[in-house]
Protein backbone atom coordinates (compact mmCIF):
# COMPACT_ATOMS: atom_id res chain seq x y z
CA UNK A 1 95.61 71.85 69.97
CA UNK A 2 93.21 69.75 71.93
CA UNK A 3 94.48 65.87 71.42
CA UNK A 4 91.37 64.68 72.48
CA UNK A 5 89.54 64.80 69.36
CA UNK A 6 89.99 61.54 67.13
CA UNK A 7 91.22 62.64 63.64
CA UNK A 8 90.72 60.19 61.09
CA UNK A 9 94.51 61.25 60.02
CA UNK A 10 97.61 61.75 61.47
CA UNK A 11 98.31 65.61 62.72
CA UNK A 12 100.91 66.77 64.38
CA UNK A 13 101.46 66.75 68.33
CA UNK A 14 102.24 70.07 69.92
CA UNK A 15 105.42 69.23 71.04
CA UNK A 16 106.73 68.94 67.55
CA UNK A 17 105.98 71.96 66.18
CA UNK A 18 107.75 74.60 68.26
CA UNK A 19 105.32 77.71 68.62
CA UNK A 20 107.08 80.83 69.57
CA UNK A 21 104.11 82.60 71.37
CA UNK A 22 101.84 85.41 70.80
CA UNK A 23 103.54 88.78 70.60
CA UNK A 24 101.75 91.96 70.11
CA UNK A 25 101.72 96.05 70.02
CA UNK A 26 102.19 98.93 68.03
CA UNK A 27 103.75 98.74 64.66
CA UNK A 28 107.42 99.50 64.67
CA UNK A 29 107.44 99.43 68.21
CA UNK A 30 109.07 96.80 70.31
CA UNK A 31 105.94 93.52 70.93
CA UNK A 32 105.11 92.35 74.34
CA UNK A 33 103.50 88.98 75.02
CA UNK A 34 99.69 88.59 74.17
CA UNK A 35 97.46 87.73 77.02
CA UNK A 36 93.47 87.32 77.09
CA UNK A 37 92.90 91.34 77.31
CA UNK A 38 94.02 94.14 76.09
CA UNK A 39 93.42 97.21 78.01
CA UNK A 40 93.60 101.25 76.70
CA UNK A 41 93.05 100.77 72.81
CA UNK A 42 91.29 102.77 70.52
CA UNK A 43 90.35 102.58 66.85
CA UNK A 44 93.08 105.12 65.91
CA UNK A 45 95.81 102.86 67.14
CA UNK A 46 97.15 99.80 64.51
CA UNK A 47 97.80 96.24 66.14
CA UNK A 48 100.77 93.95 64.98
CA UNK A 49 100.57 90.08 65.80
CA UNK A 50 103.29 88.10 65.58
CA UNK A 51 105.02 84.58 66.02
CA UNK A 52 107.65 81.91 64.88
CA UNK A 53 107.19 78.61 63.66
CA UNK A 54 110.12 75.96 63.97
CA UNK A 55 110.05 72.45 62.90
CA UNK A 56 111.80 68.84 63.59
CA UNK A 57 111.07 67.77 60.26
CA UNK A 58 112.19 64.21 60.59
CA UNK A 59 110.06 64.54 64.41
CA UNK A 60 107.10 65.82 61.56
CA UNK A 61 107.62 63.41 59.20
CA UNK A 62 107.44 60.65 61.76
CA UNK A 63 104.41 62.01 62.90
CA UNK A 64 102.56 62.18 59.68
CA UNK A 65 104.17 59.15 58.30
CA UNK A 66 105.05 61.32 54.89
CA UNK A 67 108.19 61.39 53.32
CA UNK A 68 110.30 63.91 54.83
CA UNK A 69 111.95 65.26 51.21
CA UNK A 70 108.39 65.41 49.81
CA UNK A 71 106.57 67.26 53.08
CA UNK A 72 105.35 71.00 51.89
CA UNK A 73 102.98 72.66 54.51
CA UNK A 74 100.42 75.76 54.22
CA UNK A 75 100.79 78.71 57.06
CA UNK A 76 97.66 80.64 57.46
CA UNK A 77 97.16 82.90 59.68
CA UNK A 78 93.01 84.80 60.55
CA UNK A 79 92.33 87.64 62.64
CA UNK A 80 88.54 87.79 63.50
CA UNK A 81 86.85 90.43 65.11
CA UNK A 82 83.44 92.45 66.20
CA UNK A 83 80.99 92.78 68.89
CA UNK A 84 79.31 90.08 70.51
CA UNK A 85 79.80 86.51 71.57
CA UNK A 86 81.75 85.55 68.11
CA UNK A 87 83.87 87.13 65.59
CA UNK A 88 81.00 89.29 63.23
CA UNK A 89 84.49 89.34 60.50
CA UNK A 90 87.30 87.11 59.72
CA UNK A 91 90.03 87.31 56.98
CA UNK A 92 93.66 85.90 56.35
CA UNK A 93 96.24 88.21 57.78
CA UNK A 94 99.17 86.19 56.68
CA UNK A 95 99.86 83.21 54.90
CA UNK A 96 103.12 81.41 53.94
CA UNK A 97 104.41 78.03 52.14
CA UNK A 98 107.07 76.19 54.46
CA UNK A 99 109.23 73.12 52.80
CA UNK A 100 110.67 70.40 55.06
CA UNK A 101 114.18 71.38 55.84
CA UNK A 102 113.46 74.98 56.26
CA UNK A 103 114.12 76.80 59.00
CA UNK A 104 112.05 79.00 61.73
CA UNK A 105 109.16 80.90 59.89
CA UNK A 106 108.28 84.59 61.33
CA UNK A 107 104.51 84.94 61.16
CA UNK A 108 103.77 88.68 61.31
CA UNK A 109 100.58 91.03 60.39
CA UNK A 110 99.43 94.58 60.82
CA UNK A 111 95.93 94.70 61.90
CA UNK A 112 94.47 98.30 61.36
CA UNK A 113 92.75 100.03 64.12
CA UNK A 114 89.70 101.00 62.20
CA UNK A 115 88.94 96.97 61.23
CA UNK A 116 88.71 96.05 65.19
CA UNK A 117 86.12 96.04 67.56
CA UNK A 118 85.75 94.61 70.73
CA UNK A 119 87.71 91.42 70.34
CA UNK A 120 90.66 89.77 68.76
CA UNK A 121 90.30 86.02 67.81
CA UNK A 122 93.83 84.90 66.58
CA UNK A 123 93.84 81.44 64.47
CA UNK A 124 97.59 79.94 63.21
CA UNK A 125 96.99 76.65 61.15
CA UNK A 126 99.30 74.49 59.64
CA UNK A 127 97.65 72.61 56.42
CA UNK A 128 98.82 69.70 53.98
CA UNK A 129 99.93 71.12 50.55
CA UNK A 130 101.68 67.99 49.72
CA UNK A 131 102.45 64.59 48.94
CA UNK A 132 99.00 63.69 48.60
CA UNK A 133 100.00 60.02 47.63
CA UNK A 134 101.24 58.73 50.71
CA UNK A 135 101.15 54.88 50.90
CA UNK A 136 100.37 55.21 54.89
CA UNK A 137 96.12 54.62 55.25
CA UNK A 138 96.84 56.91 57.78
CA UNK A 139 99.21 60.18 56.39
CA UNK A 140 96.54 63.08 55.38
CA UNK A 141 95.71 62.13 51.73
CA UNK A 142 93.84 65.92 50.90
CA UNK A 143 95.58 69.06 49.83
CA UNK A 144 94.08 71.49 53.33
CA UNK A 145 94.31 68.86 55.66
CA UNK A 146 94.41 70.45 59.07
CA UNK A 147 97.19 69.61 60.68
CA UNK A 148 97.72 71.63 63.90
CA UNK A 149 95.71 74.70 65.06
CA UNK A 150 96.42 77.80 67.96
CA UNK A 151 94.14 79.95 68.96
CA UNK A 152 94.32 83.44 70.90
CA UNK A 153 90.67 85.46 72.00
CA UNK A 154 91.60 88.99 72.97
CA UNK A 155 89.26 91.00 74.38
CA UNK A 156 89.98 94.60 73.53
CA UNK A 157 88.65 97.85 74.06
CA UNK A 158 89.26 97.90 77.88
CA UNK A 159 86.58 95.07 78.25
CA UNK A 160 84.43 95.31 75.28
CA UNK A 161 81.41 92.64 75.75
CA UNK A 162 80.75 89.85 77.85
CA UNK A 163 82.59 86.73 76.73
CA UNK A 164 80.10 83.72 76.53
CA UNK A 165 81.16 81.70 79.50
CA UNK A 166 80.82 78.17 77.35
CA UNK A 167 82.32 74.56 78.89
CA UNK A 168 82.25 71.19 76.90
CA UNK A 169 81.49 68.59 79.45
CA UNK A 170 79.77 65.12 79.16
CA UNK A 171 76.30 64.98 80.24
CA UNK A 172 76.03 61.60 81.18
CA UNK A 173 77.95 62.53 83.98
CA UNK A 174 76.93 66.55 84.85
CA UNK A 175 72.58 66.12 83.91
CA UNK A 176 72.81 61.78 85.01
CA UNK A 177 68.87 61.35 85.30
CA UNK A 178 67.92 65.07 83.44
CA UNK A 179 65.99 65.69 80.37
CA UNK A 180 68.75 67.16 79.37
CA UNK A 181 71.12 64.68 79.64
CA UNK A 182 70.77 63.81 76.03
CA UNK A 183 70.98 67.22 74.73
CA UNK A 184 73.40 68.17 72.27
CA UNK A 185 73.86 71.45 73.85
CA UNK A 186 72.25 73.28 76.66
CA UNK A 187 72.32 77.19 77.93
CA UNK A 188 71.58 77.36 81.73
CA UNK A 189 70.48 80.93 82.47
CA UNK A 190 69.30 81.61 85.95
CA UNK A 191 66.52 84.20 84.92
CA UNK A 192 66.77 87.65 86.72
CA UNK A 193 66.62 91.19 85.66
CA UNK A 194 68.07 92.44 82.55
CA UNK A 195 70.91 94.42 84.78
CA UNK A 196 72.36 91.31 85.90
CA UNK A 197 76.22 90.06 85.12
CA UNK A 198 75.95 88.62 81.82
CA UNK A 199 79.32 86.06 82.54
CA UNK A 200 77.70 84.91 85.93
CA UNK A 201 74.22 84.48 84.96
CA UNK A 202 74.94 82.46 81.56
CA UNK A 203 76.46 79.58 80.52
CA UNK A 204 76.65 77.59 77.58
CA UNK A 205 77.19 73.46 77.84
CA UNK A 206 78.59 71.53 74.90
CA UNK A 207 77.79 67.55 75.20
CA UNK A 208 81.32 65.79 74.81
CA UNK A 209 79.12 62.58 74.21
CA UNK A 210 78.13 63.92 70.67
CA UNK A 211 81.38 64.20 69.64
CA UNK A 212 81.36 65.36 66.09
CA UNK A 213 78.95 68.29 66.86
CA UNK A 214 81.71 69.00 70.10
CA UNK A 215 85.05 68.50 67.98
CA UNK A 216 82.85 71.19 64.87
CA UNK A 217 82.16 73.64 67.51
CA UNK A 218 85.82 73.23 69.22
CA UNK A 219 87.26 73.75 66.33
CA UNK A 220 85.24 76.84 64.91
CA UNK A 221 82.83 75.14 61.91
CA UNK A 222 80.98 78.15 60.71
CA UNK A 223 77.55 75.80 60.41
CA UNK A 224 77.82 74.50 63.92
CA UNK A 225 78.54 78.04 65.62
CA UNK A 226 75.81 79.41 64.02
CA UNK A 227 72.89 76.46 64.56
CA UNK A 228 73.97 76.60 68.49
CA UNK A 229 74.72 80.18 68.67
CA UNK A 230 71.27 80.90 66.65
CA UNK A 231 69.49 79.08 68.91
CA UNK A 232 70.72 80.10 72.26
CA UNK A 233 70.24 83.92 70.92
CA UNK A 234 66.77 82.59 69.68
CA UNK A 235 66.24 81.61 74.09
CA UNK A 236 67.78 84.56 75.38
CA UNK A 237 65.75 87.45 73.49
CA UNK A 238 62.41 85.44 73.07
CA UNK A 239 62.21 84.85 76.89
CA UNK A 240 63.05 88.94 77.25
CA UNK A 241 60.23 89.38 74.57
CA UNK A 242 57.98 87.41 76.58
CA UNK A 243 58.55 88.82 79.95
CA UNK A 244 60.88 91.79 80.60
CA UNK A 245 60.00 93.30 77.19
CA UNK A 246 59.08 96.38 79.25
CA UNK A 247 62.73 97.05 80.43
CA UNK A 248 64.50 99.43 78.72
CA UNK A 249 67.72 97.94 77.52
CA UNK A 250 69.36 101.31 76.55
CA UNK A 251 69.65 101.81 80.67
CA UNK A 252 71.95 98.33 81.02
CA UNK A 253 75.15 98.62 81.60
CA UNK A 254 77.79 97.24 79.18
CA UNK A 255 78.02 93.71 80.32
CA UNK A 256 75.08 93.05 81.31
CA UNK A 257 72.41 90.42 80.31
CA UNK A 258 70.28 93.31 78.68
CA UNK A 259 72.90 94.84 77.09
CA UNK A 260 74.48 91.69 75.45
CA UNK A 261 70.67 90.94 74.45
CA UNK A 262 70.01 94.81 72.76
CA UNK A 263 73.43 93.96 70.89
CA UNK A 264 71.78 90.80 69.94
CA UNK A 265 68.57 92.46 68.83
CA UNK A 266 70.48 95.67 66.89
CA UNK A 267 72.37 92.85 64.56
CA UNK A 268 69.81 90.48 63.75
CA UNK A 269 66.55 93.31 63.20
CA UNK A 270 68.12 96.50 62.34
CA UNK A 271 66.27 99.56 62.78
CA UNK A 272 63.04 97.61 63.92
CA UNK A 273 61.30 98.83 67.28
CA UNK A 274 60.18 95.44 70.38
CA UNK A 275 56.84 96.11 69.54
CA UNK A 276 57.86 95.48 65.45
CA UNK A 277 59.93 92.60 66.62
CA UNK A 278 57.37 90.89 69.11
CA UNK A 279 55.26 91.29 66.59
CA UNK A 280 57.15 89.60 63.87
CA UNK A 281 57.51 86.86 66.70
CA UNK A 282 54.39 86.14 67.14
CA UNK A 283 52.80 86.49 63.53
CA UNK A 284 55.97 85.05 61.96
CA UNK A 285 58.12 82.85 64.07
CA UNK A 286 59.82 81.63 60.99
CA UNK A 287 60.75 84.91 59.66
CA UNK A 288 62.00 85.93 63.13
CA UNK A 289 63.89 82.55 63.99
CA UNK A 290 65.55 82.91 60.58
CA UNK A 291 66.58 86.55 61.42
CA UNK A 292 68.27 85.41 64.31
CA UNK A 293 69.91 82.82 62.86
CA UNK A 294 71.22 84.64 59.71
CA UNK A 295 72.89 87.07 62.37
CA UNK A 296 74.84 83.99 64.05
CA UNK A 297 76.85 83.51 61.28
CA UNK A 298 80.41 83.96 61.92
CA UNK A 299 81.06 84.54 58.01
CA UNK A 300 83.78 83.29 55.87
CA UNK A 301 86.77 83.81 55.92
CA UNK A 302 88.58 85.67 53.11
């Protein structure tokens, strides 16, 4: 959990809360440690997650500045997966109620085969269930409070898509003297043909100096992943409409800028032809934009 992001409530430090590390494999089968890739999977083969949680409760209740007889915390575990840059489905794979004074929690899910594709974004959160009157300004006041958050992206599938290269960097001191300088956001794509390395062509820049839209997109807020992500699909496949429209994506290889922009292109106008969609561009920008951006949306979590 980044602790570079100013909460306007006390959450928990990492070294208090004593995470027991990703695990994963077959079901019934003995786990081995999770790393960012997981290589010779198919849909016909189940994944199980799993983890401990173990607490210093008077550590936690120092921390938080709560009562440590009164302290009851929320476990919630999502697994989010599909194709493309960010999870196209998330749900709750696990979740648990923990009381101070209890023990280590085990934190374990099945995850069928035929629900994954491509990826594997992992989410643990620990949340406030109570007291909610704490006489500390400071102590977490609102039942959901986020206290501490882990996070695992494994790309499956032996490789899947391109992962969005993406860095969060201040731009006073990476654009000093650009237009760009005071950009929320900005995707640097050195323009080339549509066979090119998607990873080492494109990369995403999050400005650290607007720090509530960087601490909403750090930590996953569905309406700030979906206005950036809309409008840096919005760049990537207008340009292509514009210029290389006569390349025939179908011929890119799988990680690739013209693949990742055909995936882009197959979610957000289904079934439509590039002369329909350059059309639609061009006659209806508004439609079109909104296409894109309806396709961006991460969704919500069940």
């Amino acid at each position: 959990m980044s602790r570079g992001i100013a909460f306007p409530f006390l959450t928990l430090p990492d070294e208090i809360v004593q995470f027991g590390g990703w695990m994963i494999g077959d079901p019934e089968q003995p786990l081995t440690e999770a790393s960012d890739t997981l290589e010779h999977w198919d849909y016909a083969r189940d994944l199980q997650v799993f983890t401990t949680l173990d607490f210093d409760w008077n550590h936690v209740a120092e921390a938080l500045e709560l009562p440590v007889n009164e302290i009851l915390l929320d476990i919630c575990l999502i697994a989010g997966t599909g194709s493309g840059v960010l999870p196209r489905r998330r749900r709750r794979v696990f979740r648990g109620e923990v009381l101070a004074g209890s023990g280590a929690i085990q934190i374990s899910s099945v995850i069928p085969g035929d629900c994954l594709s491509a990826r594997l974004l992992l989410e643990l959160q620990i949340s406030l269930l109570a007291p909610l009157n704490a006489e500390s300004k400071l102590s977490p006041k609102v039942r959901g409070a986020r206290l501490w958050q882990k996070r695992l992206d494994i790309l499956i599938e032996d490789g899947g898509d391109s992962r969005f290269p993406i860095e969060a960097v201040n731009f006073n001191e990476l654009f000093k003297g650009k237009l760009q300088q005071y950009s929320p956001w900005y995707l640097h794509w050195q323009r080339g043909s549509m066979r090119s390395d998607f990873s080492g062509t494109v990369r995403l820049y999050v400005n650290t100096e607007f720090s509530e839209i960087s601490e909403r997109f750090t930590n996953g807020d569905r309406a700030t992943l979906q206005a950036i992500m809309g409008d840096v699909v919005s760049q990537m496949i207008e340009s292509y409409l514009d210029e290389d429209s006569s390349d025939d994506l179908s011929e890119c290889d799988v990680g690739s800028v013209g693949s990742q922009i055909r995936k882009w292109l197959d979610l957000a106008f289904p079934g439509k032809t590039i002369g329909n969609i350059a059309t639609l561009k061009n006659h209806n920008p508004g439609e079109f934009r909104a296409c894109i951006l309806a396709s961006t949306d991460i969704g919500a979590s069940e």
